[in-house]
Structure formats: structure tokens, C-alpha cells
C-alpha atoms as a PDB file:
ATOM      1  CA  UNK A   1      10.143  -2.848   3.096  1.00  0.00           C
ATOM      2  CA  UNK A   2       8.302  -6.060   2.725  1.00  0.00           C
ATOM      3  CA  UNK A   3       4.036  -6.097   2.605  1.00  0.00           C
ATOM      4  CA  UNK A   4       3.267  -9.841   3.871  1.00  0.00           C
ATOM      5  CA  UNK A   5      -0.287 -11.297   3.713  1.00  0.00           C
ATOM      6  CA  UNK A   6      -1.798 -14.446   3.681  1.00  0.00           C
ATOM      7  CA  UNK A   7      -4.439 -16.130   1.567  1.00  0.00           C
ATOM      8  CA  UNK A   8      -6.505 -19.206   2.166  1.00  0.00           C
ATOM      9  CA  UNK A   9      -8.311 -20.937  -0.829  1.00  0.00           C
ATOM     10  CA  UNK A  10     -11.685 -21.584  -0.049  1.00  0.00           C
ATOM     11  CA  UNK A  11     -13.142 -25.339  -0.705  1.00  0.00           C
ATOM     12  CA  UNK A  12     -14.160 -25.887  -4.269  1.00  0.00           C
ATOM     13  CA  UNK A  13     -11.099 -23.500  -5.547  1.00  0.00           C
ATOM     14  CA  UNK A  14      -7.495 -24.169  -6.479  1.00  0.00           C
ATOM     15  CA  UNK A  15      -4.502 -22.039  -5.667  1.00  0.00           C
ATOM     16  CA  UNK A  16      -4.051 -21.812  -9.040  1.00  0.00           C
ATOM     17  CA  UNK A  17      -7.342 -19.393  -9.879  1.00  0.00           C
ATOM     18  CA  UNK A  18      -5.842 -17.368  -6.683  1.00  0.00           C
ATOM     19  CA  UNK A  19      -2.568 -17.172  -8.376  1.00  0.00           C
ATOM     20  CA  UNK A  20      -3.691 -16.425 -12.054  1.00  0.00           C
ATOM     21  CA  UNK A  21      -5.438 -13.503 -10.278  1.00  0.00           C
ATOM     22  CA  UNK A  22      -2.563 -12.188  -8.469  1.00  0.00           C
ATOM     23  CA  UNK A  23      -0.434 -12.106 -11.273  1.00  0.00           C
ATOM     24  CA  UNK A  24      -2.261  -9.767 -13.301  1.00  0.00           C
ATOM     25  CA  UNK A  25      -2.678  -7.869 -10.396  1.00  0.00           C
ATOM     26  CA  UNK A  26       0.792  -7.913  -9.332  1.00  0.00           C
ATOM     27  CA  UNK A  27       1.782  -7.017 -13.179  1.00  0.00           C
ATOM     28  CA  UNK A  28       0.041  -3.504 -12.692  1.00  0.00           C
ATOM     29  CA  UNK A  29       0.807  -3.003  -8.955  1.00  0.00           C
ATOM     30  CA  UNK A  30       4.610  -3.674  -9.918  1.00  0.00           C
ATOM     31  CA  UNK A  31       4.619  -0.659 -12.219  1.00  0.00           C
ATOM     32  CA  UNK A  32       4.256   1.967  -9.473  1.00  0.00           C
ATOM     33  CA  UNK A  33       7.320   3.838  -8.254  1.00  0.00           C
ATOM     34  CA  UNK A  34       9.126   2.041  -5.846  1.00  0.00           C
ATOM     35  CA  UNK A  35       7.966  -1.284  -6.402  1.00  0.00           C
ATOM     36  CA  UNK A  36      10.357  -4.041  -5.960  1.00  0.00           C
ATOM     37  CA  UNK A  37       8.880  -7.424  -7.078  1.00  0.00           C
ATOM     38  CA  UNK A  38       6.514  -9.690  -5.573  1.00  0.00           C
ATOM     39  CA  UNK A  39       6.458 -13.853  -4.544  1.00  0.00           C
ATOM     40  CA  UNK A  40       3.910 -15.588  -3.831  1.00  0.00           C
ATOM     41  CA  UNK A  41       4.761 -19.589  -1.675  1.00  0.00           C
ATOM     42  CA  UNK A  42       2.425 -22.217  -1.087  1.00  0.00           C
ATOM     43  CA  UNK A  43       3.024 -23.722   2.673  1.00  0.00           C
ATOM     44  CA  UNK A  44       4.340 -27.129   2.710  1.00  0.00           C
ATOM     45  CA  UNK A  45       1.257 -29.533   3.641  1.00  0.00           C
ATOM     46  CA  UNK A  46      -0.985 -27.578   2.533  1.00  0.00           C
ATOM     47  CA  UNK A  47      -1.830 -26.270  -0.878  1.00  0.00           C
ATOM     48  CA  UNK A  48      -5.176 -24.443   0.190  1.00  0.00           C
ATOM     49  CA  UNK A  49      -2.500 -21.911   2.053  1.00  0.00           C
ATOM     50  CA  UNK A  50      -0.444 -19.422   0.411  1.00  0.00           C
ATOM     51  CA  UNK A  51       1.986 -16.208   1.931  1.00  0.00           C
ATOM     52  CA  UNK A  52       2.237 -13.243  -0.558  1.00  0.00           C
ATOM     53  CA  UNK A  53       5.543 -11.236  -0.438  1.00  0.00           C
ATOM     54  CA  UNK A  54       5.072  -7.471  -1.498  1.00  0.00           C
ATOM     55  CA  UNK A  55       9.005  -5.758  -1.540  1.00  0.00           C
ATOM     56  CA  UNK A  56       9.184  -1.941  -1.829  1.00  0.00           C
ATOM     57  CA  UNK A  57      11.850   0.439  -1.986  1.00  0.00           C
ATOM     58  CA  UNK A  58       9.761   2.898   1.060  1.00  0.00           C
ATOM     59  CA  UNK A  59       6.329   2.399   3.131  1.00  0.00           C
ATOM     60  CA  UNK A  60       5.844   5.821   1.699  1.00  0.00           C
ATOM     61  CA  UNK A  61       5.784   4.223  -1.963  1.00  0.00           C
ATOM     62  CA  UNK A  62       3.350   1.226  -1.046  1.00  0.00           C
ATOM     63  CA  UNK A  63       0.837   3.939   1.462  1.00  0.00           C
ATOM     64  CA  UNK A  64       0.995   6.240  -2.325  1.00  0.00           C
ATOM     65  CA  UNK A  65       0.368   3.263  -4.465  1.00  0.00           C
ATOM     66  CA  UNK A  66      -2.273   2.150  -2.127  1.00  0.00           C
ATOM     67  CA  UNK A  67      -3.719   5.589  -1.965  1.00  0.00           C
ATOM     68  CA  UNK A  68      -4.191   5.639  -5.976  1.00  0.00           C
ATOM     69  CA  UNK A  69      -7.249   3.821  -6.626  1.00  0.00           C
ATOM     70  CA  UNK A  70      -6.787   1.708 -10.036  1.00  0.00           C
ATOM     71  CA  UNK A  71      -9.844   0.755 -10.882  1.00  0.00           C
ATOM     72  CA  UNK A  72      -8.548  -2.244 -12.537  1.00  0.00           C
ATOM     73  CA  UNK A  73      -6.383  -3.641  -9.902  1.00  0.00           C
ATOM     74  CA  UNK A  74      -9.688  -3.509  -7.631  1.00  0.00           C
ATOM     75  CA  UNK A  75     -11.568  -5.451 -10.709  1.00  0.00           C
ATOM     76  CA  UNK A  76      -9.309  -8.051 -10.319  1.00  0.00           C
ATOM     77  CA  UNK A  77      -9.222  -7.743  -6.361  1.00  0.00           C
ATOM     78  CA  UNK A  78     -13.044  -8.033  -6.448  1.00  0.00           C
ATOM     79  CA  UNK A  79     -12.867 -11.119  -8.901  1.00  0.00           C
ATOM     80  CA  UNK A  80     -10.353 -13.007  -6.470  1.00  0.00           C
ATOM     81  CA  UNK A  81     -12.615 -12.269  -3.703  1.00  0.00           C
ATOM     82  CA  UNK A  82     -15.018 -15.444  -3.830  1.00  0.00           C
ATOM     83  CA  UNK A  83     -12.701 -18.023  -3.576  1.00  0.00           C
ATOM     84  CA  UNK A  84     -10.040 -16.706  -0.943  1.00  0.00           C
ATOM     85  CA  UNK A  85      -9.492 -15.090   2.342  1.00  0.00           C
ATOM     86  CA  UNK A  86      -7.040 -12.248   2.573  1.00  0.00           C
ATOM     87  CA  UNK A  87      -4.998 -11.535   6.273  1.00  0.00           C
ATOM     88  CA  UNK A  88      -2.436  -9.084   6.274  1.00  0.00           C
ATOM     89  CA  UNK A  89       0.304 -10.188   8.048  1.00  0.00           C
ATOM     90  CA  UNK A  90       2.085  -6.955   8.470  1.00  0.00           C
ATOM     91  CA  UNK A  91       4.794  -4.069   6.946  1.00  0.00           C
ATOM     92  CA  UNK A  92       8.320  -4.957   7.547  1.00  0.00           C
ATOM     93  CA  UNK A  93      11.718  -2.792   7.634  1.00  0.00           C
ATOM     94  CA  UNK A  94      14.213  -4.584   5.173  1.00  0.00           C
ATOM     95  CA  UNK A  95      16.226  -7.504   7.467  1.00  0.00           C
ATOM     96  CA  UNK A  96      18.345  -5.855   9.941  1.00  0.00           C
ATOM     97  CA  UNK A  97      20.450  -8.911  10.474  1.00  0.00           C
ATOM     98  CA  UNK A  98      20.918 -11.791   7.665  1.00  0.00           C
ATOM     99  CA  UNK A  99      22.822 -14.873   7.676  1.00  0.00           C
ATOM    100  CA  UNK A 100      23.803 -16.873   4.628  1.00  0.00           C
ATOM    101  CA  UNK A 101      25.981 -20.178   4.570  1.00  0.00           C
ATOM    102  CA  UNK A 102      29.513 -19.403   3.762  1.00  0.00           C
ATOM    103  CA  UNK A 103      30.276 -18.798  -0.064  1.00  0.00           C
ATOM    104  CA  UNK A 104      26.340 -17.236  -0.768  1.00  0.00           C
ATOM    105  CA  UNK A 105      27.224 -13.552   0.768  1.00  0.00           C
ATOM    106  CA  UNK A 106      25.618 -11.369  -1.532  1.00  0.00           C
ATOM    107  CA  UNK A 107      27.282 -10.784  -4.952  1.00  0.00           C
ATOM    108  CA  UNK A 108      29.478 -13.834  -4.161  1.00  0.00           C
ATOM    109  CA  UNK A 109      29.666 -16.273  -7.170  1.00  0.00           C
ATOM    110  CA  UNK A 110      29.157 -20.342  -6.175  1.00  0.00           C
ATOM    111  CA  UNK A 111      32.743 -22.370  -6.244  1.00  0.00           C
END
């Protein structure tokens, strides 16, 4: 399952102190059971806008992870909080359907 939220830099920040933040955090987060990775974009046109990508193996995993409180995860949370906005976008089922040019099916090698 995917965990999708966005974050909007507030004036007088960068991206970059958003993203310095979310890597530590992300670095701790990742080593719960069932955690899949993370990515974070910037949107095109507009740096002070990012999309965070959460992937899990269940919801079940991300609701138990969630449910542990690390205190040091919410430290880092709570330092991030000044200079961004946080909206959760949602909790999304793996891709039912996915379409990839010809030659990039998964495992395929490039000609």
C-alpha cells in the first residue's frame, strides 16, 4: 500500500530543511516491519511543494508502526513542524492496473 501526503514549505524555508528532516525520519520509520521505502518529489514549478510517497507491504503494518509512539521520530516531526504544512493525501491499495512502454515490463532488461 502506498501512504501519500503533501508538504508545503512555508516562506523563509527551503525544501531542503524539509527534506533533511524527513530523511532521518524516514531512516527510523523504514526499519519497522513491513516497510517498503519511501520518495519524496518536488512538483514541477514549484519548489515550495513537495508529495511524500510512504510504500508498505500491509495498512496493518503502517496503522502498527503508527500506533508505536517513537519518541524520536516525533522529535524530529515536531522540529519539521515550523517551516511546513503536512496534508495527507490518502492510503492506497498497490496499482490494480499498470502500463509500461513496451520493453520496461517488470524484470525486463533495456535492448
Amino acid at each position: 500500500m502506498k501512504f501519500i501526503f503533501e508538504v508545503r514549505i512555508k516562506d523563509g524555508y527551503t525544501a531542503e530543511q524539509y527534506a533533511d528532516a524527513w530523511v532521518r525520519a524516514s531512516r527510523l520509520i523504514q526499519q519497522a516491519p513491513g516497510a517498503k521505502g519511501t520518495e519524496l518529489h518536488r512538483k514541477i514549478g514549484d519548489d515550495r511543494t513537495l508529495i511524500a510517497i510512504a510504500s508498505w507491504e500491509s495498512k496493518a503494518q503502517r496503522d502498527a508502526m503508527e500506533a508505536r509512539h517513537d519518541p524520536a521520530v516525533a522529535e524530529i516531526i515536531r522540529s519539521a513542524a515550523p517551516f511546513c504544512e503536512i496534508r495527507v493525501i490518502g492510503e492506497f491499495h498497490e496499482p490494480e492496473w499498470v502500463v509500461l512502454p513496451p520493453g520496461r515490463e517488470t524484470g525486463s532488461k533495456p535492448d
